[in-house]
N, C-alpha and C. Protein backbone atom coordinates (compact mmCIF):
# COMPACT_ATOMS: atom_id res chain seq x y z
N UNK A 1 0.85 -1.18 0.00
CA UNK A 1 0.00 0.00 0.00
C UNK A 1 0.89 1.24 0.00
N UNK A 2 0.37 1.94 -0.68
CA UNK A 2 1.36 3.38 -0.95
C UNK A 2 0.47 4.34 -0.42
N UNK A 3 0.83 5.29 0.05
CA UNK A 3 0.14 7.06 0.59
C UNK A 3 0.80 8.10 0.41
N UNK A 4 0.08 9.02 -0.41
CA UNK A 4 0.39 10.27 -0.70
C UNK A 4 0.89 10.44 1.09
N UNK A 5 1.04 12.08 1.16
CA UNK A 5 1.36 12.91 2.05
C UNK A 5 0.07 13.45 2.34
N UNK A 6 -1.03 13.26 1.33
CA UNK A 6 -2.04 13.94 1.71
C UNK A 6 -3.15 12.95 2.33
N UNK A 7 -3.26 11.69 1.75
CA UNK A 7 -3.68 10.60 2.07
C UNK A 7 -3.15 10.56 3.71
N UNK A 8 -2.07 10.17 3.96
CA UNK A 8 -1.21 9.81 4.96
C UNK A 8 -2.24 10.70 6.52
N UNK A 9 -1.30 11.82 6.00
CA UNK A 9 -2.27 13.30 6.63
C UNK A 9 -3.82 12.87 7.44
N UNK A 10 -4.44 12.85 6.11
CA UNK A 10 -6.11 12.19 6.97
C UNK A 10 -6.20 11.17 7.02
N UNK A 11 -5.32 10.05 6.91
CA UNK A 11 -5.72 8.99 8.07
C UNK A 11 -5.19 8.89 9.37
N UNK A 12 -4.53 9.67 9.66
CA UNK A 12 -3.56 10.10 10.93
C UNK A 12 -4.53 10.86 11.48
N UNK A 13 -4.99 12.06 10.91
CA UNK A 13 -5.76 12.46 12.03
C UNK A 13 -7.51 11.66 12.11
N UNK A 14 -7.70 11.14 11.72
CA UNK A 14 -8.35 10.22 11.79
C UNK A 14 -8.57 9.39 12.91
N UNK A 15 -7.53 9.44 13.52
CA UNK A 15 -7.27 8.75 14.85
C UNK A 15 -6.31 9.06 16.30
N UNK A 16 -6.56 10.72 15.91
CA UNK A 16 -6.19 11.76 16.32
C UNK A 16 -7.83 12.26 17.86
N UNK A 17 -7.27 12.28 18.90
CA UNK A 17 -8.04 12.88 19.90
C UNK A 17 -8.29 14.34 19.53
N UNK A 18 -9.32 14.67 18.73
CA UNK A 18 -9.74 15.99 18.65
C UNK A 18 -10.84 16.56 19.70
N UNK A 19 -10.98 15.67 21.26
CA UNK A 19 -11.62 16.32 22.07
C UNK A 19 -10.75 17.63 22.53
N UNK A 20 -10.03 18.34 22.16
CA UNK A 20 -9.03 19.27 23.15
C UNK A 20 -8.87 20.71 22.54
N UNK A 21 -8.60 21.33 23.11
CA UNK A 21 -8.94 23.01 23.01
C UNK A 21 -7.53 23.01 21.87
N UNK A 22 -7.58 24.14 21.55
CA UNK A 22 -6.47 24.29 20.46
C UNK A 22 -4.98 24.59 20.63
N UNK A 23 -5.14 24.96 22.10
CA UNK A 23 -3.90 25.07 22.54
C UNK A 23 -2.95 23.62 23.56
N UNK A 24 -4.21 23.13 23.91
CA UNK A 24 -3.85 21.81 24.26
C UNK A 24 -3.72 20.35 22.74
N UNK A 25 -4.36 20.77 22.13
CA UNK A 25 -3.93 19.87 20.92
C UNK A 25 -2.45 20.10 20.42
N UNK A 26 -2.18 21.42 20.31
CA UNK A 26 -0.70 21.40 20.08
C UNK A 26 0.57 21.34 20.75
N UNK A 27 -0.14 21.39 22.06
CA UNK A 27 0.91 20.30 23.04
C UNK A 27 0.78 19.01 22.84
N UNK A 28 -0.27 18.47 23.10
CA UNK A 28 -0.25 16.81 22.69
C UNK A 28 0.58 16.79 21.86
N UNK A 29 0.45 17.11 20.59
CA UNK A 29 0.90 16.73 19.60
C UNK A 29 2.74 16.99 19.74
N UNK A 30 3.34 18.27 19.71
CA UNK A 30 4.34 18.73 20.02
C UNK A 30 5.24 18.13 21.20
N UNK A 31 4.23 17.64 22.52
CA UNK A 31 5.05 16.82 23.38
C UNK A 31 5.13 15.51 22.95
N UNK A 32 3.99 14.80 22.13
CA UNK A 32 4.15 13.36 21.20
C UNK A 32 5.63 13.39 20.71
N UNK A 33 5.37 14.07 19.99
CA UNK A 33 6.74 14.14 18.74
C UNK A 33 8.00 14.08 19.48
N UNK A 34 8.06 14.81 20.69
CA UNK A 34 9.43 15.24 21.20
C UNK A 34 10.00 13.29 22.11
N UNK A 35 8.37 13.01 22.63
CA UNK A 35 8.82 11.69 23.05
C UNK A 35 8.93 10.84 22.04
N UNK A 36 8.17 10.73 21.16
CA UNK A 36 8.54 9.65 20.06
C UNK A 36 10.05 10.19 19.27
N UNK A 37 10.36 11.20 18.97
CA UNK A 37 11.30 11.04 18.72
C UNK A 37 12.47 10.66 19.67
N UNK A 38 12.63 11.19 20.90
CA UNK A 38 13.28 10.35 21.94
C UNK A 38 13.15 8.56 21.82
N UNK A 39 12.33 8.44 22.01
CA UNK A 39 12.24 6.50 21.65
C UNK A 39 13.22 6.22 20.29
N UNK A 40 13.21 6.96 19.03
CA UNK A 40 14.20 7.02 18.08
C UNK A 40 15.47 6.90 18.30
N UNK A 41 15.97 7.90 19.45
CA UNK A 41 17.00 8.21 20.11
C UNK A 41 17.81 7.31 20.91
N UNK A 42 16.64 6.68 21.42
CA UNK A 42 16.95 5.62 22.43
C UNK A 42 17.31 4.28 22.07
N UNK A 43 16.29 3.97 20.98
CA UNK A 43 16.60 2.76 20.23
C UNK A 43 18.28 2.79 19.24
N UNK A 44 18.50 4.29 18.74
CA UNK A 44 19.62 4.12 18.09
C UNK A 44 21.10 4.05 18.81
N UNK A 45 20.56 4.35 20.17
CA UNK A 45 21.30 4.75 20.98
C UNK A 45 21.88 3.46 21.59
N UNK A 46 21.06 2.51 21.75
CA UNK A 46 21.26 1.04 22.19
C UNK A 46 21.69 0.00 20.43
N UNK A 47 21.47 0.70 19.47
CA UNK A 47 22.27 -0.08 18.61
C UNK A 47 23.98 0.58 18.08
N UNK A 48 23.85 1.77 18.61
CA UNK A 48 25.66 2.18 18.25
C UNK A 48 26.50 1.66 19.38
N UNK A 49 25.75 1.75 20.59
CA UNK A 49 26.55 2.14 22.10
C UNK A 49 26.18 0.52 23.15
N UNK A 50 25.33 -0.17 22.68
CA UNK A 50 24.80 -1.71 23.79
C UNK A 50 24.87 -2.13 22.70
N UNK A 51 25.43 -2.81 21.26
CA UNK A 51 25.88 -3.74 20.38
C UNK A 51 24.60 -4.18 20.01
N UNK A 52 23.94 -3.74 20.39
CA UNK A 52 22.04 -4.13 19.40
C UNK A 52 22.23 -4.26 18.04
N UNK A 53 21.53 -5.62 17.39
CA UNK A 53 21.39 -5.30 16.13
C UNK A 53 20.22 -4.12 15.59
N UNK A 54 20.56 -3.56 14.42
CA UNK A 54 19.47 -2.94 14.07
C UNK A 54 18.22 -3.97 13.29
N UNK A 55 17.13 -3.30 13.90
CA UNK A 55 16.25 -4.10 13.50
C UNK A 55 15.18 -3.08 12.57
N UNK A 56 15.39 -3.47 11.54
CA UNK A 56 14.43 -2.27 10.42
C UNK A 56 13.15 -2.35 10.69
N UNK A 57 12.55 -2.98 11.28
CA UNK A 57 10.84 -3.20 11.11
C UNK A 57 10.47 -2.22 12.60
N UNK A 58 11.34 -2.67 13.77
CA UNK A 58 11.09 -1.35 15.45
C UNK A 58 11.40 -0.17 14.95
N UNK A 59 12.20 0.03 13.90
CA UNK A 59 12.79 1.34 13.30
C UNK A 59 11.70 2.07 12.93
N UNK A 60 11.48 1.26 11.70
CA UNK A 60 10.03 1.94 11.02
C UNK A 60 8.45 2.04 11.90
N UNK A 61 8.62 1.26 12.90
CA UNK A 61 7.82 0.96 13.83
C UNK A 61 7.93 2.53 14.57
N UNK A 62 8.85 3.04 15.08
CA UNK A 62 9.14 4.52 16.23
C UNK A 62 9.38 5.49 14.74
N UNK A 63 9.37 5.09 13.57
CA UNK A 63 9.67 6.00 12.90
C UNK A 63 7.73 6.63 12.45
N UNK A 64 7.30 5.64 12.55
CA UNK A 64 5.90 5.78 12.13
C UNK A 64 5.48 6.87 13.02
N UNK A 65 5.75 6.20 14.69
CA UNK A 65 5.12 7.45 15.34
C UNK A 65 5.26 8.60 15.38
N UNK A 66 6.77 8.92 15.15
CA UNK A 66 7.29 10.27 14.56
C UNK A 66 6.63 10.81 13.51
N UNK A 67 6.10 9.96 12.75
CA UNK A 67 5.16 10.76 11.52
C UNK A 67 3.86 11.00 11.71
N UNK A 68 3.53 10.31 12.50
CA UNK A 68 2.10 10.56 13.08
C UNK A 68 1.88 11.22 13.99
N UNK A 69 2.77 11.73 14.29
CA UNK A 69 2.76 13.23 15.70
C UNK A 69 2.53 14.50 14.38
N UNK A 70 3.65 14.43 13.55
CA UNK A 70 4.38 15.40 12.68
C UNK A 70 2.72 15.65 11.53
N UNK A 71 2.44 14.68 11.21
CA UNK A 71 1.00 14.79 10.49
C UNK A 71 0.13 15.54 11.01
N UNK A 72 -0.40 15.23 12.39
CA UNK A 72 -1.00 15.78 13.41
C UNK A 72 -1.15 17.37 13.65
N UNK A 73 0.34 17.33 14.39
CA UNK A 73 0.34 19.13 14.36
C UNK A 73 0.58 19.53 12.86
N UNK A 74 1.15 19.16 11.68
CA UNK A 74 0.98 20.21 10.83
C UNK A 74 -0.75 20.16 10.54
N UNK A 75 -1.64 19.14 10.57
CA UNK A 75 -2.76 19.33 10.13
C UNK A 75 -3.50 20.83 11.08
N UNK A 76 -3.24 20.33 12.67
CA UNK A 76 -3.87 21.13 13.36
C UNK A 76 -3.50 22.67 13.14
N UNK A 77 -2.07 22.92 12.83
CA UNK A 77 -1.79 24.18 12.35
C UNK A 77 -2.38 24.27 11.10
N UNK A 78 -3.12 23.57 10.32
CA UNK A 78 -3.31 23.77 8.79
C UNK A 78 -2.48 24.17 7.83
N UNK A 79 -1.47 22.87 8.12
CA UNK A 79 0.24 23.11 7.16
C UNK A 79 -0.62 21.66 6.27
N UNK A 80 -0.17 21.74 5.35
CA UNK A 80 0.84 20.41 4.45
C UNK A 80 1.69 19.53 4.54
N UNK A 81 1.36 18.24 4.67
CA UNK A 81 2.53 17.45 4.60
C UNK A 81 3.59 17.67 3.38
N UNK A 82 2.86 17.64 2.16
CA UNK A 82 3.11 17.88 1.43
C UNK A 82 4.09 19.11 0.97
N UNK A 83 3.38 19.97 1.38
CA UNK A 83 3.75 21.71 0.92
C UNK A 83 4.99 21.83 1.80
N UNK A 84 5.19 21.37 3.31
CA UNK A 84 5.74 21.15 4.05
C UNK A 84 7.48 20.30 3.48
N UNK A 85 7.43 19.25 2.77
CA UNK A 85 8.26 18.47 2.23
C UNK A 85 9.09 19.35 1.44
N UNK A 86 8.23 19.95 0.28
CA UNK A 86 8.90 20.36 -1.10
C UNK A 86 9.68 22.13 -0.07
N UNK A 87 8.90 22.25 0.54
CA UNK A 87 9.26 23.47 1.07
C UNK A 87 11.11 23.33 1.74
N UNK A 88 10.96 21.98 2.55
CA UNK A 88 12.17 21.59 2.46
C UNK A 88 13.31 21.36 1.60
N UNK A 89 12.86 20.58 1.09
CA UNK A 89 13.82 20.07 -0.14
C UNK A 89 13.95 21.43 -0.86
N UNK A 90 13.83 22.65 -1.18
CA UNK A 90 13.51 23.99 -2.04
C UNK A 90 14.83 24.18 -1.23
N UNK A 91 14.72 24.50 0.89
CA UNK A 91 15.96 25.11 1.08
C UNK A 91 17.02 24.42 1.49
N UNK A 92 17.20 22.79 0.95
CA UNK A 92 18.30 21.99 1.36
C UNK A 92 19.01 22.45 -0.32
N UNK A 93 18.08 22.35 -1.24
CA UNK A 93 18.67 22.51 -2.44
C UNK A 93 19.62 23.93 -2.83
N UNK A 94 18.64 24.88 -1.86
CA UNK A 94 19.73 25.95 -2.17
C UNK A 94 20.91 26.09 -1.35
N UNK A 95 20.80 25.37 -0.18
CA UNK A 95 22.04 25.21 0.89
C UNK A 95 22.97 24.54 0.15
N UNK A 96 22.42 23.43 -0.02
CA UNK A 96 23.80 22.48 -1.08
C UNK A 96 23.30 21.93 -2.20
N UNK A 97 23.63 23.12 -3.42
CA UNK A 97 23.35 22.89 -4.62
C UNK A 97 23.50 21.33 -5.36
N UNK A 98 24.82 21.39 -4.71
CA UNK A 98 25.69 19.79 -5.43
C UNK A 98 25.78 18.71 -4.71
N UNK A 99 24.57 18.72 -3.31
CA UNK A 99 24.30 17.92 -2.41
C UNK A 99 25.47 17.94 -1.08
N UNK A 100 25.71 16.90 -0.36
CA UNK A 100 26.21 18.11 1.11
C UNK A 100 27.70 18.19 0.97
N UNK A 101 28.06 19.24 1.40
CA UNK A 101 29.44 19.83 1.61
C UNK A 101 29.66 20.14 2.65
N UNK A 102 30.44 19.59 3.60
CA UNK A 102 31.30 20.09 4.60
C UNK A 102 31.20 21.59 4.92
N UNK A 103 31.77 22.19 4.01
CA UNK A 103 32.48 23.01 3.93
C UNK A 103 31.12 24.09 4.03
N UNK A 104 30.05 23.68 2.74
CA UNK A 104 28.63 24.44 2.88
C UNK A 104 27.91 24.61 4.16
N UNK A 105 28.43 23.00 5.14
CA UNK A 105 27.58 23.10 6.43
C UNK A 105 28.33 23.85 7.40
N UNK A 106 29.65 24.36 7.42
CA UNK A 106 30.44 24.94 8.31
C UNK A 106 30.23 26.63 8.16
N UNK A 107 29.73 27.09 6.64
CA UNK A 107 30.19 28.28 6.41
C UNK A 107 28.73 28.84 5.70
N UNK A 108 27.39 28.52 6.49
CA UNK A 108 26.11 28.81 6.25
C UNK A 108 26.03 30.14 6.65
């Protein structure tokens, strides 16, 4: 199964607690992200540093939740996953034209 960014988007919030005021939704969401990405942290942290193998499927597993926080608040802010992406890639491309340089990341 494949998903757009936009697809992705509404089925995430889909299963998203929208009982909560607007300023508490973007904590949920914003403190989600900060712990799921910590669990990222943690897991990579026990495969460089405790000799863990990496295991691609728990990866994509804590990587999911990271996207499903990240879906979340941009929906609730009424961002784009999408618009959001290319918007990136627009200022990695002008940072490093010829893809990464040292030298580009030292002297931004």
């Amino acid at each position: 199964m494949e998903l757009s960014f936009i697809e992705y988007q509404k089925e995430a919030r889909r299963t998203a607690n929208t009982n909560l005021s607007e300023r508490m939704v973007y904590a949920n969401f914003g403190m989600g992200l900060a712990g799921e990405s910590g669990e990222v942290c943690d897991y990579l942290k026990k495969v460089a540093f405790h000799d863990h193998d990496l295991d691609k499927e728990k990866l994509a597993d804590e990587l999911g939740d990271v996207l499903w926080y990240i879906a979340n608040l941009a929906e609730a802010a009424g961002l784009s996953l999408a618009d959001i992406a290319v918007g990136n890639i627009e200022k990695l491309r002008k940072r490093y034209p010829d893809g990464f340089d040292p030298a580009r990341s030292k002297n931004r």
